[in-house]
N, C-alpha and C. Protein backbone atom coordinates (compact mmCIF):
# COMPACT_ATOMS: atom_id res chain seq x y z
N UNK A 1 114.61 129.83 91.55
CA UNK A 1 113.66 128.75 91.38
C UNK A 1 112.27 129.33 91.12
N UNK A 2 111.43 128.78 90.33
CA UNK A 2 110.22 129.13 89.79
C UNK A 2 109.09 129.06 90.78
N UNK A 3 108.61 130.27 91.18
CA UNK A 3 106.92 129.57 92.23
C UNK A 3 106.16 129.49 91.53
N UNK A 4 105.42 128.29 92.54
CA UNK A 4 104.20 127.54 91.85
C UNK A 4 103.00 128.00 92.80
N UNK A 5 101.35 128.17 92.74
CA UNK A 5 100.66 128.47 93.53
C UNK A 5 99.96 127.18 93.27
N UNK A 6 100.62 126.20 94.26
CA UNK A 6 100.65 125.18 94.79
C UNK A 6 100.98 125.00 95.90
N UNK A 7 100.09 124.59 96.92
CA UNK A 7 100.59 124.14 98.57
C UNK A 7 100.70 122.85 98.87
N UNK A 8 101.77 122.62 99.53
CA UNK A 8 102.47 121.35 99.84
C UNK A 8 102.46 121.22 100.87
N UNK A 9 102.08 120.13 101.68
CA UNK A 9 101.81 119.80 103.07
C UNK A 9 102.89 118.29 103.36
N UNK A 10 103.73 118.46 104.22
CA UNK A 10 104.77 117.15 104.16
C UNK A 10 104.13 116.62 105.79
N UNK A 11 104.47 115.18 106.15
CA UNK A 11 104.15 115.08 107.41
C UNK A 11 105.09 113.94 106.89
N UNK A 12 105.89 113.39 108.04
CA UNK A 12 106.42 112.06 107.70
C UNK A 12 107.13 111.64 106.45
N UNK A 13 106.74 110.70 106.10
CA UNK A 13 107.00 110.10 104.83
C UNK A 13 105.55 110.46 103.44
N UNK A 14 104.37 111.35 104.09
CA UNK A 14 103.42 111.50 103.21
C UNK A 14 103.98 112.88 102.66
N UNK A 15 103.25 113.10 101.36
CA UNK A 15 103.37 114.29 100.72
C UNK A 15 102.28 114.97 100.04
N UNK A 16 101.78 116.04 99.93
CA UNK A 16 100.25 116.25 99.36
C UNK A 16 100.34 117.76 98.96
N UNK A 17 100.53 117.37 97.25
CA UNK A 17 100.43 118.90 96.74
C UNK A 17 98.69 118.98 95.99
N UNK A 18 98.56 120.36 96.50
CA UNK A 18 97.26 120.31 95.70
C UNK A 18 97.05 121.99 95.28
N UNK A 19 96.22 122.16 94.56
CA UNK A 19 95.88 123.65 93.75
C UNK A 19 94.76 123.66 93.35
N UNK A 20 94.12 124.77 93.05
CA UNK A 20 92.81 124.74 92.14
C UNK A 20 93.07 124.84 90.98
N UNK A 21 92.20 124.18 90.45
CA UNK A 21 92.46 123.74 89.22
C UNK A 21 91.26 124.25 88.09
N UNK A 22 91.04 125.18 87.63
CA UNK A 22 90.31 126.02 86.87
C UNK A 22 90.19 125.05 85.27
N UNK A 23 90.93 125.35 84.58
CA UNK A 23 91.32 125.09 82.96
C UNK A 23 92.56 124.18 82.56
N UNK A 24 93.15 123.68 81.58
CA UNK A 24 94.04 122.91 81.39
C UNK A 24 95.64 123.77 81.97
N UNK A 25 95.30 125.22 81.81
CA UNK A 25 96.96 125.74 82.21
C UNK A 25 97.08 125.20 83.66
N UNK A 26 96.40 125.66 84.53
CA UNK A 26 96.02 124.94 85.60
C UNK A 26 96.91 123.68 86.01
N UNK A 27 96.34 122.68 85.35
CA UNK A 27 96.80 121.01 85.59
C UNK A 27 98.56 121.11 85.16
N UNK A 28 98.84 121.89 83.89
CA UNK A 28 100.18 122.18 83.23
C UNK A 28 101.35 122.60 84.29
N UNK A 29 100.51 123.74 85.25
CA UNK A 29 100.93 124.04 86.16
C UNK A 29 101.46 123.38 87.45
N UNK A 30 100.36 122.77 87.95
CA UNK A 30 100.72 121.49 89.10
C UNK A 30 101.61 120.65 88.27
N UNK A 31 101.41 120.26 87.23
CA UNK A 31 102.10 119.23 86.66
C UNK A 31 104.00 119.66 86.99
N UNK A 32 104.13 120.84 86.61
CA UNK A 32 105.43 121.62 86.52
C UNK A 32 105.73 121.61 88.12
N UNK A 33 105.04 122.10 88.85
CA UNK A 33 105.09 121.82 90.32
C UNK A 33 105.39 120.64 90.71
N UNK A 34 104.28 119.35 90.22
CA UNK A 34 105.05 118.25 90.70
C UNK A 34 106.26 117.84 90.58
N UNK A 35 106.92 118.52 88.67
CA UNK A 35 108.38 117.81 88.29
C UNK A 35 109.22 118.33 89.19
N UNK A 36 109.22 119.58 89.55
CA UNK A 36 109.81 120.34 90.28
C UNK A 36 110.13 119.69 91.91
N UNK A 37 108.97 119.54 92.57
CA UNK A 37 109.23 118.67 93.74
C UNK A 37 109.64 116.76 93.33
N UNK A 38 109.67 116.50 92.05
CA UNK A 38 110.52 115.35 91.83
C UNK A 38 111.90 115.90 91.80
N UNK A 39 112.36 117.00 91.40
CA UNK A 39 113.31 117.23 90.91
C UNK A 39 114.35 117.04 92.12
N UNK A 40 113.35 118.09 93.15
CA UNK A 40 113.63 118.12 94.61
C UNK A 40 114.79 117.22 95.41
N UNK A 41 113.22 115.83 95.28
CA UNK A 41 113.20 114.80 95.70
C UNK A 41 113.93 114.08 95.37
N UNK A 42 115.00 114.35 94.21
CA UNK A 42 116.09 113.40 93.75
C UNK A 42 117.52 113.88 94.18
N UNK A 43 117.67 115.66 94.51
CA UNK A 43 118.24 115.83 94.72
C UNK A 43 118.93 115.76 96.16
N UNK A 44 117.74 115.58 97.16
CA UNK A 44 117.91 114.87 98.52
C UNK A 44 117.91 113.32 98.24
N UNK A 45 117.87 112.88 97.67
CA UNK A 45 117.89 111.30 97.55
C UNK A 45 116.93 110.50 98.29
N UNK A 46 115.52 110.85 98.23
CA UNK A 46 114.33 110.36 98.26
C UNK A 46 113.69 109.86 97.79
N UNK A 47 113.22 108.87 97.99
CA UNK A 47 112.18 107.82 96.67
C UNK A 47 110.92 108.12 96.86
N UNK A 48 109.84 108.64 95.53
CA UNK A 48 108.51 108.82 95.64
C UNK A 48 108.01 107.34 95.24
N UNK A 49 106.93 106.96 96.01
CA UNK A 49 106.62 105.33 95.60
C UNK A 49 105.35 105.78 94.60
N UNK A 50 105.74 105.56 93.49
CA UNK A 50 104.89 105.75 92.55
C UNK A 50 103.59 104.48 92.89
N UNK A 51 104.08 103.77 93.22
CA UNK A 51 102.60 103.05 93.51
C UNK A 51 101.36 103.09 94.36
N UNK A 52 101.92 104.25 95.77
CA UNK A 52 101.28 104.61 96.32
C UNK A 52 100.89 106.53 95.96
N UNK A 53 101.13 106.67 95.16
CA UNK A 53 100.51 107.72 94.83
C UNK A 53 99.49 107.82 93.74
N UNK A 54 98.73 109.12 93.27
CA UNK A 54 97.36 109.21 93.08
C UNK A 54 97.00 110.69 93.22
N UNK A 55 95.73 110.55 92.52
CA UNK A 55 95.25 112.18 92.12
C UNK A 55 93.80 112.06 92.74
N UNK A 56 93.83 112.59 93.58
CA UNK A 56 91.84 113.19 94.57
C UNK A 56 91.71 114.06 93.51
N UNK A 57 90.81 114.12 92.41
CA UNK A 57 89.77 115.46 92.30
C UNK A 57 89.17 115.79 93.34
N UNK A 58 88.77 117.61 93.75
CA UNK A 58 87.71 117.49 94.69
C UNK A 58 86.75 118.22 93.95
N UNK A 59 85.52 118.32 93.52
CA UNK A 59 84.72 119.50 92.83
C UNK A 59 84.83 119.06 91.30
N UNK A 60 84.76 120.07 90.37
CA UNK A 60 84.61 119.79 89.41
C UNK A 60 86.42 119.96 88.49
N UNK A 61 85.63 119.85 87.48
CA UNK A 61 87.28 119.92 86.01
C UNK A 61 87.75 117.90 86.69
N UNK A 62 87.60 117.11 86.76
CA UNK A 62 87.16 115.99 87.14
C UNK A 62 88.28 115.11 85.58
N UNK A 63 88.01 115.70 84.29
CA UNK A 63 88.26 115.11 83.21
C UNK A 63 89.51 115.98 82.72
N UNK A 64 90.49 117.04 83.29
CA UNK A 64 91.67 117.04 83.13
C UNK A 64 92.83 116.68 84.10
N UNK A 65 92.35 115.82 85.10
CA UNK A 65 93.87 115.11 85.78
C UNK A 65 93.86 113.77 85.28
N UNK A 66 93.66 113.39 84.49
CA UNK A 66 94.23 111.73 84.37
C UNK A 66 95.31 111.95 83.56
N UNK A 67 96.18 113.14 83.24
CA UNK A 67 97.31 113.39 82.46
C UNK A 67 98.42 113.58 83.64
N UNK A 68 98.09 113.82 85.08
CA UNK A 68 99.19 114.00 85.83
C UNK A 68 100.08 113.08 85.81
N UNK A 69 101.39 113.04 85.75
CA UNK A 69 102.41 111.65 86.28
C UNK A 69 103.36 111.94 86.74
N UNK A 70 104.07 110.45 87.06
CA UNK A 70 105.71 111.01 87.78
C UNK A 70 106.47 109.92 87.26
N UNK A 71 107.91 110.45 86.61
CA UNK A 71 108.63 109.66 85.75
C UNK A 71 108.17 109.12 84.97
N UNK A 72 106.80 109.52 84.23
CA UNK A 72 106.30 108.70 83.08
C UNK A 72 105.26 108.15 83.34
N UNK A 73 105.17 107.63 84.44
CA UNK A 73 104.40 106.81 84.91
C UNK A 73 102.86 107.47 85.28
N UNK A 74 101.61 107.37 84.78
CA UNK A 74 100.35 108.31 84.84
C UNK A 74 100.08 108.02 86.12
N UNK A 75 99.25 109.01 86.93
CA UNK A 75 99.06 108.37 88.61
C UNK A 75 97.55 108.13 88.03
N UNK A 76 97.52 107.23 88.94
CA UNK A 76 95.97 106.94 89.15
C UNK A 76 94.61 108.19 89.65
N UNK A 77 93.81 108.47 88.70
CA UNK A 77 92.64 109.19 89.23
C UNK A 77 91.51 108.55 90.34
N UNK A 78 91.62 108.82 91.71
CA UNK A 78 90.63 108.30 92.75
C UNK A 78 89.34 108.62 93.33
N UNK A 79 88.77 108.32 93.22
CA UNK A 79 87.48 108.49 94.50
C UNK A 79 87.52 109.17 95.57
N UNK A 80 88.23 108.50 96.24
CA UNK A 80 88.09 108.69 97.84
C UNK A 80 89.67 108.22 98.35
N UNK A 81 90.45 108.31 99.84
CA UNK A 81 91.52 108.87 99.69
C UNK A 81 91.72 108.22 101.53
N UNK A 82 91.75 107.49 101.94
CA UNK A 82 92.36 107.26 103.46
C UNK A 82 93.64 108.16 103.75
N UNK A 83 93.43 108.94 104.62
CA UNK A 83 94.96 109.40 105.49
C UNK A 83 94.39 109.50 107.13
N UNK A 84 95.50 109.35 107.76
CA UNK A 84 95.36 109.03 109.41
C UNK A 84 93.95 108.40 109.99
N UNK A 85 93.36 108.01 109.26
CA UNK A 85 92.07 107.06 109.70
C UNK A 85 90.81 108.24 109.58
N UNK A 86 90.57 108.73 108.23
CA UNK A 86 90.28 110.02 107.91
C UNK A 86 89.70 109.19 106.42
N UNK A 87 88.51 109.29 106.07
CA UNK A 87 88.40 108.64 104.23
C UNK A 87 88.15 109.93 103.69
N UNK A 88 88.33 110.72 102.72
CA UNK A 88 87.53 111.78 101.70
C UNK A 88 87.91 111.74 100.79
N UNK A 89 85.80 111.63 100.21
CA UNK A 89 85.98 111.75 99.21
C UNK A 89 85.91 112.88 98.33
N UNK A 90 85.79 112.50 96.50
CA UNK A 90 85.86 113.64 95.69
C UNK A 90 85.13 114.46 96.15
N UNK A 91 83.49 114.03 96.70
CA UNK A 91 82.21 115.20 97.43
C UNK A 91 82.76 115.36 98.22
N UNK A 92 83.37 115.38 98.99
CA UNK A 92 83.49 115.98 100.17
C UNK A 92 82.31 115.38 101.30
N UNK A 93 81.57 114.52 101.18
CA UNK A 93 81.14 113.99 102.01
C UNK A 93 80.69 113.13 102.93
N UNK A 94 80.69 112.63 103.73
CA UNK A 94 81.33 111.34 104.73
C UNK A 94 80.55 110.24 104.65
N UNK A 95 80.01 109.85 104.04
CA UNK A 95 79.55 108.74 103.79
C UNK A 95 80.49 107.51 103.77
N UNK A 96 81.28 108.06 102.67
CA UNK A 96 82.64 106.89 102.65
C UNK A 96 83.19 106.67 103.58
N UNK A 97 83.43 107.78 104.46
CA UNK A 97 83.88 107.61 105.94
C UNK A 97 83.33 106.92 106.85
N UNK A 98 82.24 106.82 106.77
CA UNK A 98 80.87 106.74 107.93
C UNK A 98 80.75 104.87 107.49
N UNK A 99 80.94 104.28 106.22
CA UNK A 99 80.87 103.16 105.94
C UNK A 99 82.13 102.34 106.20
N UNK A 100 83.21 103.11 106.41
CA UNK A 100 83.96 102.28 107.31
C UNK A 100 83.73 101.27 108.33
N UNK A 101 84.25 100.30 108.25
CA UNK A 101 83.44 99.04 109.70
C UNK A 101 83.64 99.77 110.91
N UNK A 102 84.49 99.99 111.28
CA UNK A 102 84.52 100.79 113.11
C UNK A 102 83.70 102.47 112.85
N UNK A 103 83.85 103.30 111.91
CA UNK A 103 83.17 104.25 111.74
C UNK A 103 81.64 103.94 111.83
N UNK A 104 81.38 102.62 110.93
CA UNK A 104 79.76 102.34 110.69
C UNK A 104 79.56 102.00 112.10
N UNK A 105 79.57 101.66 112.87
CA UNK A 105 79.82 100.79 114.01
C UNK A 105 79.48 101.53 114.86
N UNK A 106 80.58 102.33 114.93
CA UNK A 106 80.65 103.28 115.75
C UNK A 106 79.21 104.67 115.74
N UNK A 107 79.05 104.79 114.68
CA UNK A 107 77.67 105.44 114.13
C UNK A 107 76.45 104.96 114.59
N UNK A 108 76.49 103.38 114.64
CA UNK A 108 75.00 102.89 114.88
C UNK A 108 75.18 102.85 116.64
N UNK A 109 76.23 102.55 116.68
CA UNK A 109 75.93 102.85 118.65
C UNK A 109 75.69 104.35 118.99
N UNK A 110 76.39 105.53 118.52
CA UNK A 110 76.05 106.55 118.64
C UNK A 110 74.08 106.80 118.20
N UNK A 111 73.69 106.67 117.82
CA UNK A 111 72.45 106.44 117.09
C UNK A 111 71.45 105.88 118.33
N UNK A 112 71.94 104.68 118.74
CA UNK A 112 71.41 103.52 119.69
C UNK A 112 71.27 104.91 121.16
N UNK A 113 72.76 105.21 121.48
CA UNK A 113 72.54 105.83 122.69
C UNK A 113 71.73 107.36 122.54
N UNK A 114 71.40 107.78 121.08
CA UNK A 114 70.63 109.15 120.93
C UNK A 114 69.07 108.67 121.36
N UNK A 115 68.68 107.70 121.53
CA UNK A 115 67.32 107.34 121.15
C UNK A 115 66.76 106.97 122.81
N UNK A 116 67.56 107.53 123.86
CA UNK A 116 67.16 107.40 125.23
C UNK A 116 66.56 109.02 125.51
N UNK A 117 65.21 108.38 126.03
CA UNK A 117 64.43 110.02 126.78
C UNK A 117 65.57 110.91 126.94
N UNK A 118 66.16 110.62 127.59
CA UNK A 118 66.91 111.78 128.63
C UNK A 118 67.73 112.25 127.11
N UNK A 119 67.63 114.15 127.51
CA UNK A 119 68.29 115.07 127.25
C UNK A 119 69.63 115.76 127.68
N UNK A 120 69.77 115.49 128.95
CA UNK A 120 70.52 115.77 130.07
C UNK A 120 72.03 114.97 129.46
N UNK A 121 72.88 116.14 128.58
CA UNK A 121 74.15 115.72 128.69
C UNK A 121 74.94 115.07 129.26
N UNK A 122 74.61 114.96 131.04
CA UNK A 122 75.25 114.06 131.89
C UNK A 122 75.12 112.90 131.89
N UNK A 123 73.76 112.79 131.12
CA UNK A 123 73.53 111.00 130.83
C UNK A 123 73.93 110.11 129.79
N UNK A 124 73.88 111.17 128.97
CA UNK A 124 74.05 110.70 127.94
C UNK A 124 75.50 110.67 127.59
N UNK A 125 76.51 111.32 128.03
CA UNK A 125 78.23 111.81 127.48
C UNK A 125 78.57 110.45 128.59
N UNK A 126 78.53 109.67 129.11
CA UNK A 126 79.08 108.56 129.73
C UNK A 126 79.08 106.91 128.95
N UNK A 127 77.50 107.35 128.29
CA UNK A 127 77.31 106.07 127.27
C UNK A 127 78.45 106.71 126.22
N UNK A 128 78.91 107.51 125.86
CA UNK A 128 78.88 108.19 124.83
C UNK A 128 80.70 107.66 124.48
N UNK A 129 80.69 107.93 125.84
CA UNK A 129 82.55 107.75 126.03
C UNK A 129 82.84 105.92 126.49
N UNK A 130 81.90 105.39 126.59
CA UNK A 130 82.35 103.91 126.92
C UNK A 130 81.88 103.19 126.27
N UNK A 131 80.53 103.56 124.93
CA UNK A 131 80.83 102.80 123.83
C UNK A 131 80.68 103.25 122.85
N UNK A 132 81.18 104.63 122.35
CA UNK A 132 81.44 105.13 121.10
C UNK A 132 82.93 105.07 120.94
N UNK A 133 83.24 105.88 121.67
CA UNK A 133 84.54 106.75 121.51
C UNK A 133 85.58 105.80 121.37
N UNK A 134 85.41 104.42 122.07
CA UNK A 134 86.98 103.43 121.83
C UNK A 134 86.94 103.42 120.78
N UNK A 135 85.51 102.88 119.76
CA UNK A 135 85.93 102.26 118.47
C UNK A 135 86.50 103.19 117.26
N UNK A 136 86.25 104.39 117.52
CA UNK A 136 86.63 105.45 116.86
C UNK A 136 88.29 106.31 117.57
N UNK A 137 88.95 105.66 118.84
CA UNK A 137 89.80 105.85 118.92
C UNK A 137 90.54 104.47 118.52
């Protein structure tokens, strides 16, 4: 079987191949990687839900994945990317995350309890845990 320098991360029912992606051989490459883990995936008798899948750019080369697909079908090029209550985006930076309603939320009370005199960790890590931490757990 052919290696790909592509890493694949399985958890569950999720799947997440990703590579750097330099130049078009690059994308050709993952692309061959992905058929390959379709190929896989048929031969265990697994269904990829093409509807929930999708391509994160992270960084740049941005304008050669909208050619990736599976069975024909082109995946969608995204923004930003929810897994385990986790948002990232293409920057890499949390904003998208942070605008989440319980994240935002959770931010402005963190914020609220920074803005008391006291320095003293002991005072502050009690607000910290009884009204930050639920909404973000």
């Amino acid at each position: 079987m052919q290696q790909f320098d592509v890493t694949v991360k399985l958890f569950a029912d999720d799947v997440k191949l990703y590579t750097r992606v330099l130049n078009c051989n690059d994308v050709d490459l993952l692309q061959q990687a992905f058929d390959a883990f379709v190929d896989w995936q048929n031969t265990w008798q697994l269904i990829i839900s093409v509807n929930k899948s999708s391509v994160l750019s992270i960084g740049k080369h941005t304008e050669l994945l909208p050619s990736m697909n599976v069975h024909g079908h082109l995946l969608p090029v995204i923004t930003n990317s929810a897994d385990v209550g986790i948002t990232v985006s293409d920057d890499l930076k949390s904003r998208t995350h942070i605008n989440v309603p319980a994240a935002a939320k959770a931010h402005q009370r963190a914020n609220a309890i920074r803005c008391f005199m006291s320095k003293n960790i002991d005072v502050i890590m009690p607000g910290f845990l009884v009204y930050v931490r639920p909404l973000l757990e």
